[in-house]
N, C-alpha and C. Protein backbone atom coordinates (compact mmCIF):
# COMPACT_ATOMS: atom_id res chain seq x y z
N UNK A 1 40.83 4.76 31.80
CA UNK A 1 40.85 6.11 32.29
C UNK A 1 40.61 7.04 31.11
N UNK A 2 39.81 8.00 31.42
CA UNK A 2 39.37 8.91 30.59
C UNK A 2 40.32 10.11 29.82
N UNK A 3 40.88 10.63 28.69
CA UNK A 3 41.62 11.32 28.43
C UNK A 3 40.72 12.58 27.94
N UNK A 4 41.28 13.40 28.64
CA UNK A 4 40.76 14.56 28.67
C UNK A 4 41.62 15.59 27.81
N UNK A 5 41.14 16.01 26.38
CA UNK A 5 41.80 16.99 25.11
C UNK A 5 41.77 18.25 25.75
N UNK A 6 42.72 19.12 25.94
CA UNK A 6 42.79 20.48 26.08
C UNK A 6 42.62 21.30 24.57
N UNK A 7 42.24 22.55 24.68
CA UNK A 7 42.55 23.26 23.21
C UNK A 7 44.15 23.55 22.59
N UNK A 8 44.80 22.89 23.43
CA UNK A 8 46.62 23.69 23.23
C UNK A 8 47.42 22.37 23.16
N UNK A 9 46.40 20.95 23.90
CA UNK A 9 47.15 19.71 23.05
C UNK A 9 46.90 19.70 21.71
N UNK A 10 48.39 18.40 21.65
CA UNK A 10 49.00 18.27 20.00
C UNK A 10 47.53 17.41 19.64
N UNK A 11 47.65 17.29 18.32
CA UNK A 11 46.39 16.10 17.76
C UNK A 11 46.67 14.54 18.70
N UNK A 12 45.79 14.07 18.62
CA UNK A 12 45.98 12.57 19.10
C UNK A 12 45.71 11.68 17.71
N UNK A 13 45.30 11.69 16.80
CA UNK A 13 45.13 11.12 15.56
C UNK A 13 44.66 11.43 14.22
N UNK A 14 44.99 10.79 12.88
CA UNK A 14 45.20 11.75 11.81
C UNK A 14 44.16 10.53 10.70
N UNK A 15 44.00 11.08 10.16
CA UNK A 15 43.28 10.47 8.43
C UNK A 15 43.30 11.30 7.15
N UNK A 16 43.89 10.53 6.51
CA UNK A 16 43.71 11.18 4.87
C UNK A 16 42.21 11.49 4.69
N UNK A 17 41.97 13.01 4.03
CA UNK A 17 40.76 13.39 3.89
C UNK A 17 40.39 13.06 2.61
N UNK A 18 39.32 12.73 2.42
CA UNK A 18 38.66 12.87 0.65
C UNK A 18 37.85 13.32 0.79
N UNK A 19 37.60 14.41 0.23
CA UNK A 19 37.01 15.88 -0.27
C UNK A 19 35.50 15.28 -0.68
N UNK A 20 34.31 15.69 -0.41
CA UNK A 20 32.96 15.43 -0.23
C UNK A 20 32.31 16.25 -0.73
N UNK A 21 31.31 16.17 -1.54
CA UNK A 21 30.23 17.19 -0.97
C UNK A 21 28.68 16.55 -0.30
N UNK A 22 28.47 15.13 -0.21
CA UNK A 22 27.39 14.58 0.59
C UNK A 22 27.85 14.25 2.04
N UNK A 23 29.40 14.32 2.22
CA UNK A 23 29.56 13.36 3.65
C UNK A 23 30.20 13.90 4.10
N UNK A 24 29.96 14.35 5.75
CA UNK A 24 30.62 14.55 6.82
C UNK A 24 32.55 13.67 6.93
N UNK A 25 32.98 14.41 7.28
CA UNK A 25 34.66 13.65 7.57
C UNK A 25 34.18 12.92 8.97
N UNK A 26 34.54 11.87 9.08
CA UNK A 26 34.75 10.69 9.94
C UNK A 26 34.71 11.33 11.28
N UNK A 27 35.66 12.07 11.57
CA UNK A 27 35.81 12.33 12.81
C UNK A 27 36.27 14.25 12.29
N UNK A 28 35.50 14.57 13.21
CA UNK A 28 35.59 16.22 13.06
C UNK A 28 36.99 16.38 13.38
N UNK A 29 37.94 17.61 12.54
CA UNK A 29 39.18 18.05 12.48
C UNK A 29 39.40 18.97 14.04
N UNK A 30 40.31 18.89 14.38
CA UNK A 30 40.89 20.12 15.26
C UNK A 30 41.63 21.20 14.49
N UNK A 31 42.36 20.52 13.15
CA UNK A 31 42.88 21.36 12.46
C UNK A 31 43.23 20.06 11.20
N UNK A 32 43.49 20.96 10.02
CA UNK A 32 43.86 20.13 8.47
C UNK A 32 45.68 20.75 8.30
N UNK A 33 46.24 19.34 7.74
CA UNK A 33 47.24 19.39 7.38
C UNK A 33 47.15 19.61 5.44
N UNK A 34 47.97 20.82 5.18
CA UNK A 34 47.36 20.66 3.58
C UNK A 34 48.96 20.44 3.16
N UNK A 35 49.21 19.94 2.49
CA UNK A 35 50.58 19.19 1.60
C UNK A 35 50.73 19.90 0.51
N UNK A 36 49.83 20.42 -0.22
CA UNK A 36 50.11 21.03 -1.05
C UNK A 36 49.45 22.47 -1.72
N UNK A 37 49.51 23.68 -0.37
CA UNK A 37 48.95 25.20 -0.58
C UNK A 37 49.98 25.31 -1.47
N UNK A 38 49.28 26.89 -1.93
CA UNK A 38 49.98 27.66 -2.67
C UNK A 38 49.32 28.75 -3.05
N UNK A 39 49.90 29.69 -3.63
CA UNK A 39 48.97 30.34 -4.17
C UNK A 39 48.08 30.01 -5.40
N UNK A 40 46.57 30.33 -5.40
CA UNK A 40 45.93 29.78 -6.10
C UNK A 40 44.99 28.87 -5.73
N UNK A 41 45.43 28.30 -4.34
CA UNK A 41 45.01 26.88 -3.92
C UNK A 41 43.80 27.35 -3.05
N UNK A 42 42.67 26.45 -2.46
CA UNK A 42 41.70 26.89 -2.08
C UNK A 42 40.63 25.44 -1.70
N UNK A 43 40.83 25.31 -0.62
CA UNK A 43 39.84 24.54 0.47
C UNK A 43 38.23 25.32 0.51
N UNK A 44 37.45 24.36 0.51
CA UNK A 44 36.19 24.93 0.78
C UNK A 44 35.87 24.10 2.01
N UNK A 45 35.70 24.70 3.35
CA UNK A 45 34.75 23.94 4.47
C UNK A 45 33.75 24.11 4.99
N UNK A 46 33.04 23.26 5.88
CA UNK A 46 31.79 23.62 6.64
C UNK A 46 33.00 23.51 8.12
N UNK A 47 32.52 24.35 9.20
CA UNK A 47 32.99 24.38 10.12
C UNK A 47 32.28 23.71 10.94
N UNK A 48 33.46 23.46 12.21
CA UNK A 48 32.96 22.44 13.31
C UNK A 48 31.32 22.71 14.02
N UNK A 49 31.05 24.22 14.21
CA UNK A 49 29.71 24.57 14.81
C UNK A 49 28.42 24.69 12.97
N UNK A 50 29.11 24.26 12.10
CA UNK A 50 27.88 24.53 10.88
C UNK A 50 27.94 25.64 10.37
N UNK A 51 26.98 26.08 9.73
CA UNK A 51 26.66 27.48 9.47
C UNK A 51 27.18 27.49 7.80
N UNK A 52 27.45 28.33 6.77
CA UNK A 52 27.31 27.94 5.70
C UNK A 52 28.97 27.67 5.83
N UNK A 53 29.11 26.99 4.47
CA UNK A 53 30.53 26.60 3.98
C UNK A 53 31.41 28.26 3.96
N UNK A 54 32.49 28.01 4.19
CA UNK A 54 33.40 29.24 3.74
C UNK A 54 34.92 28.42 2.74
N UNK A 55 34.87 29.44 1.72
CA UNK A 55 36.18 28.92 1.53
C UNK A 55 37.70 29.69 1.69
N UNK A 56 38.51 29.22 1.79
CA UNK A 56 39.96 29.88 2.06
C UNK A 56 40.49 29.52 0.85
N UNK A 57 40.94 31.01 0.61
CA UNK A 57 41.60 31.00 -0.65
C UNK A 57 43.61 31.36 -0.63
N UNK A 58 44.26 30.90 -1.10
CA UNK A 58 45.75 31.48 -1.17
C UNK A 58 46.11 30.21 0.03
N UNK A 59 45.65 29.39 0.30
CA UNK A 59 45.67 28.22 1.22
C UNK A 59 47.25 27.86 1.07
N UNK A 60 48.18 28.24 2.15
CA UNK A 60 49.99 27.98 2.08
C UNK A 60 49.80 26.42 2.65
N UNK A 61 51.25 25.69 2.16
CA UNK A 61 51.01 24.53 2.71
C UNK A 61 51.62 24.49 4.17
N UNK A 62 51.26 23.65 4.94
CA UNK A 62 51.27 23.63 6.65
C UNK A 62 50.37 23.36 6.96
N UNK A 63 49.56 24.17 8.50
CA UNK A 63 48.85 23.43 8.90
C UNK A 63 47.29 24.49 9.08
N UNK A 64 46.29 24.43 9.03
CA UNK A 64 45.39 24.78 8.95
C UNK A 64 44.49 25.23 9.95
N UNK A 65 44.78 25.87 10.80
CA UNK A 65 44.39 25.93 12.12
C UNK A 65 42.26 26.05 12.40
N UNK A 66 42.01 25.46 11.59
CA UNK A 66 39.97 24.66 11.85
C UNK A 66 39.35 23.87 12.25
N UNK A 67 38.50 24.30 13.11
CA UNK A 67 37.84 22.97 13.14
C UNK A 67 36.76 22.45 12.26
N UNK A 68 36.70 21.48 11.37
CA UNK A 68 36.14 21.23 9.95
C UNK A 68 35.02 19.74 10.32
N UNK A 69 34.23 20.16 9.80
CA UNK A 69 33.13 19.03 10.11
C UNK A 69 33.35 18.17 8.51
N UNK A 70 33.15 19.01 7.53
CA UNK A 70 33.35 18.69 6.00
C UNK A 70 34.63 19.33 5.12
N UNK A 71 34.91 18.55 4.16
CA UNK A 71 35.63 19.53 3.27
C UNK A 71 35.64 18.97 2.24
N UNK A 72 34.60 19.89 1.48
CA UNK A 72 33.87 19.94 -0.04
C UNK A 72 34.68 19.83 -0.97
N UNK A 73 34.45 18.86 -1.94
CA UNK A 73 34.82 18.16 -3.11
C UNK A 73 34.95 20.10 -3.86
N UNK A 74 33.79 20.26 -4.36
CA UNK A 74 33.35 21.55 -5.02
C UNK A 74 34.57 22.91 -4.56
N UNK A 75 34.97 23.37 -5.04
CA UNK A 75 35.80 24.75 -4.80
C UNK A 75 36.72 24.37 -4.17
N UNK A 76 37.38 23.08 -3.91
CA UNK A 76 38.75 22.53 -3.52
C UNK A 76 39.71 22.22 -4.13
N UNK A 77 40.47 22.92 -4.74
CA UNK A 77 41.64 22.84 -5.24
C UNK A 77 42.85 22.68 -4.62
N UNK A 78 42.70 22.21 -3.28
CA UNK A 78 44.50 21.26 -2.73
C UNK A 78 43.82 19.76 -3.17
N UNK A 79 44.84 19.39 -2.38
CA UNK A 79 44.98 17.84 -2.52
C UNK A 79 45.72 17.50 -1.42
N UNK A 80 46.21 16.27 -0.92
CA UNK A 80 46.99 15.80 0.02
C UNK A 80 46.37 16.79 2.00
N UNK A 81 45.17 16.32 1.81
CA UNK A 81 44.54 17.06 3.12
C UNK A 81 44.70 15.93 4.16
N UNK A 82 45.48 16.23 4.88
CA UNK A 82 45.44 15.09 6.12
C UNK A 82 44.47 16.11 7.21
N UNK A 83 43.41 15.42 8.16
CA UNK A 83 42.41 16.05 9.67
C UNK A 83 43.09 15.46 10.66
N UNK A 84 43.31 15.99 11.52
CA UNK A 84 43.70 15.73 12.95
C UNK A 84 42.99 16.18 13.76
N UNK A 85 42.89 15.26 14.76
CA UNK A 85 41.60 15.20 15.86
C UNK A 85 42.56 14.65 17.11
């Protein structure tokens, strides 16, 4: 039987991210768990529909509310990025 994702369900599954700049993440994010924001800290992504990279800067740790196709090695300063899909 087919499971059908709403936008307001929880994730159904998670992977440690490693930060890219040639490769797509495995399975596109609904949202990123970052372990370790702060101020200072700063994710660079491509978003789920494309279009150029943006980065977020002052990145708090929690949860990341994007949908992320990539997340670039280059201008990424967290670490500990878990994607949930």
């Amino acid at each position: 039987m087919a499971r059908y994702v709403l936008p307001n369900d929880p994730a159904l599954s998670a992977a440690v991210v490693t930060p890219s700049d040639t490769e797509d993440l495995p399975n596109y994010s609904r949202m990123l768990y970052v372990a370790d924001g702060g101020t200072g800290q700063s994710i660079k992504v491509t978003m789920l529909n494309g279009g150029e990279p943006v980065i977020f800067n002052n990145v708090p740790t929690g949860m990341l509310l994007v949908q992320a196709r990539k997340v670039w090695a280059a201008d990424t300063t967290v670490s500990d990025v878990i994607a949930l899909w």
